[in-house]
C-alpha atoms as a PDB file:
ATOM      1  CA  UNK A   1      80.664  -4.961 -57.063  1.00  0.00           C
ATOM      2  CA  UNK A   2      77.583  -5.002 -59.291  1.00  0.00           C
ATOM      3  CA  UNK A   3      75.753  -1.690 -59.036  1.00  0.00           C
ATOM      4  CA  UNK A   4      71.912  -2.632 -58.793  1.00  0.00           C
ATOM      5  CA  UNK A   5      68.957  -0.018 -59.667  1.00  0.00           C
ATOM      6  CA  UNK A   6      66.780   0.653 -56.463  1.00  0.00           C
ATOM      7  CA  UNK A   7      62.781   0.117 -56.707  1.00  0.00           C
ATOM      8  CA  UNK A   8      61.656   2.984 -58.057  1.00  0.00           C
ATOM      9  CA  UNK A   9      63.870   2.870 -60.924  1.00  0.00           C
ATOM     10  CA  UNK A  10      63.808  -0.563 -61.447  1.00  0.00           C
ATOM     11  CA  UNK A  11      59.826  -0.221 -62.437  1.00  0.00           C
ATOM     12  CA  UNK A  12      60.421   2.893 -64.143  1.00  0.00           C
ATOM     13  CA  UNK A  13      63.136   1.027 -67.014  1.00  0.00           C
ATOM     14  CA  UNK A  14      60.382  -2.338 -66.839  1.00  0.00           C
ATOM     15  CA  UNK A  15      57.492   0.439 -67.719  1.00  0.00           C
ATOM     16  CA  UNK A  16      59.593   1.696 -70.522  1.00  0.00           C
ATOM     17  CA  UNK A  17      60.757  -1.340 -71.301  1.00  0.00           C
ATOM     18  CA  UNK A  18      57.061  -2.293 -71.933  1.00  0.00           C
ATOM     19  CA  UNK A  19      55.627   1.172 -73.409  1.00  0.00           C
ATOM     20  CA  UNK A  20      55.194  -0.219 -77.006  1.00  0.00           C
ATOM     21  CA  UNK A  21      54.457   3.661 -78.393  1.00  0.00           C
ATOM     22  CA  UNK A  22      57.636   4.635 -77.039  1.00  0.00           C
ATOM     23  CA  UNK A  23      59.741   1.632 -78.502  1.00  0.00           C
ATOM     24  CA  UNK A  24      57.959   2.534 -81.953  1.00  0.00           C
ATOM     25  CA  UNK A  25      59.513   6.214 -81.104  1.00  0.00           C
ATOM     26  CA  UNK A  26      62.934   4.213 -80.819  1.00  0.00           C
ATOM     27  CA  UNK A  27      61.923   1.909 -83.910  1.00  0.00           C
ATOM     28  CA  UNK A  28      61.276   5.046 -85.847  1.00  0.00           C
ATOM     29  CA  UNK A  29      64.535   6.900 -84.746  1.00  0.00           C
ATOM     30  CA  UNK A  30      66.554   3.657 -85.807  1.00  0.00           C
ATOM     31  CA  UNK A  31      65.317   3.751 -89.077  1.00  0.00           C
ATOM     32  CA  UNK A  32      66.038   7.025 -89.592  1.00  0.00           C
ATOM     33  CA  UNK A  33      69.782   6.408 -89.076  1.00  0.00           C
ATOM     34  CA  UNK A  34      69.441   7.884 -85.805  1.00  0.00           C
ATOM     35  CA  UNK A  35      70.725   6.577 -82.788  1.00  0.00           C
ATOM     36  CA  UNK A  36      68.386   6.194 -79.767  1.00  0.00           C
ATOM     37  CA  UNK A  37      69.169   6.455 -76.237  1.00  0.00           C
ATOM     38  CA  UNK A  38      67.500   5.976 -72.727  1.00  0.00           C
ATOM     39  CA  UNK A  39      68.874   7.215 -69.521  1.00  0.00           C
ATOM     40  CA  UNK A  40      67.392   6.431 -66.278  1.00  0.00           C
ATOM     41  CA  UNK A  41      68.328   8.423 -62.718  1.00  0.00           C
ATOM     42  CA  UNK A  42      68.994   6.839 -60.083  1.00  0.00           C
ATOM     43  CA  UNK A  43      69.925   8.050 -56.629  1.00  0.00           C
ATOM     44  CA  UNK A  44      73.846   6.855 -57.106  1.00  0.00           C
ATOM     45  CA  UNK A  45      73.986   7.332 -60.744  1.00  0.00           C
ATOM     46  CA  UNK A  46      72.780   7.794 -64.471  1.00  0.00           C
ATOM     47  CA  UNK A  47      72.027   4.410 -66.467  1.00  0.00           C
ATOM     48  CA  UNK A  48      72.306   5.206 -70.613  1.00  0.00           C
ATOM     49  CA  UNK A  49      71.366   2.784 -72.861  1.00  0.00           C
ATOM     50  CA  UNK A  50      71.715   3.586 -76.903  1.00  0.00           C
ATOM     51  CA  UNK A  51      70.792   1.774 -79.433  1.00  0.00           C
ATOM     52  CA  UNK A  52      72.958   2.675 -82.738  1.00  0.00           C
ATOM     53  CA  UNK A  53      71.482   1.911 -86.033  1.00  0.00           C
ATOM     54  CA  UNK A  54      72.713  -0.813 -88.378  1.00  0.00           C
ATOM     55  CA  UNK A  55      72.789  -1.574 -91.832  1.00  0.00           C
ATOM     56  CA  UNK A  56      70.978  -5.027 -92.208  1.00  0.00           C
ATOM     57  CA  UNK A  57      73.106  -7.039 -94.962  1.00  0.00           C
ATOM     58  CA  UNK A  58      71.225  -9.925 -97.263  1.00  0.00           C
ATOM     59  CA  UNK A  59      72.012 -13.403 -97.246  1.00  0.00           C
ATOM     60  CA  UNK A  60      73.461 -14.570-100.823  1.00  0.00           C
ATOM     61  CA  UNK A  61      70.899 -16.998-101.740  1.00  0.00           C
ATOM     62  CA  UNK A  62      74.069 -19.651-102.689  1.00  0.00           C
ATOM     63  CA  UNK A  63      75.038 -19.583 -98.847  1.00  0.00           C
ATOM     64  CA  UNK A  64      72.075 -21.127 -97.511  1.00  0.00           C
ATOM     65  CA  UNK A  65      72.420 -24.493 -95.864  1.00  0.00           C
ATOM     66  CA  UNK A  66      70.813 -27.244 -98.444  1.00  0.00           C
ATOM     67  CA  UNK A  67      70.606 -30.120 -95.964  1.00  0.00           C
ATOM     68  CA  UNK A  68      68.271 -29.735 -92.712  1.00  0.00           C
ATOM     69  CA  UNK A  69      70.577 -29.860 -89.257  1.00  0.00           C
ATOM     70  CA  UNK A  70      71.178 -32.333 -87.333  1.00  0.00           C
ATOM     71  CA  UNK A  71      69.306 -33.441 -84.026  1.00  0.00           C
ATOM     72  CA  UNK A  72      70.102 -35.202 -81.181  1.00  0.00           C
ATOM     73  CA  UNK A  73      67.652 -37.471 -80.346  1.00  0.00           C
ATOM     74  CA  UNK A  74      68.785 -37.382 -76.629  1.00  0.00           C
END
């Protein structure tokens, strides 16, 4: 069984999903090397979603691919 969000909740995590001063909150907190998490009632349960910061790695410059990719003409 898939547990669904009803209505109301289901435009209440699609506003947040689109509140772009609260994602730069999130952007912010991520940054920091804080983690950043969302929950969202619901009458049969609490949703959580967290976001955990990450350490962003650089590509060696020797790795790079030197010949374009292939593609399929199909």
């Amino acid at each position: 069984m898939t547990p669904r969000l009803d209505r109301d909740a289901f435009h209440r995590a699609w506003a947040w999903l689109g509140d772009h001063r609260g994602a730069a909150v999130a952007v912010q907190a991520l940054r920091r090397g804080q983690l950043y998490a969302y929950e969202l009632d619901t009458h049969a349960a609490r949703w959580r979603w967290t976001a955990y910061p990450v350490s962003v790695l650089p590509l060696p410059l020797d790795h790079l691919p030197i010949e374009p990719p292939v593609r399929s003409h199909a």
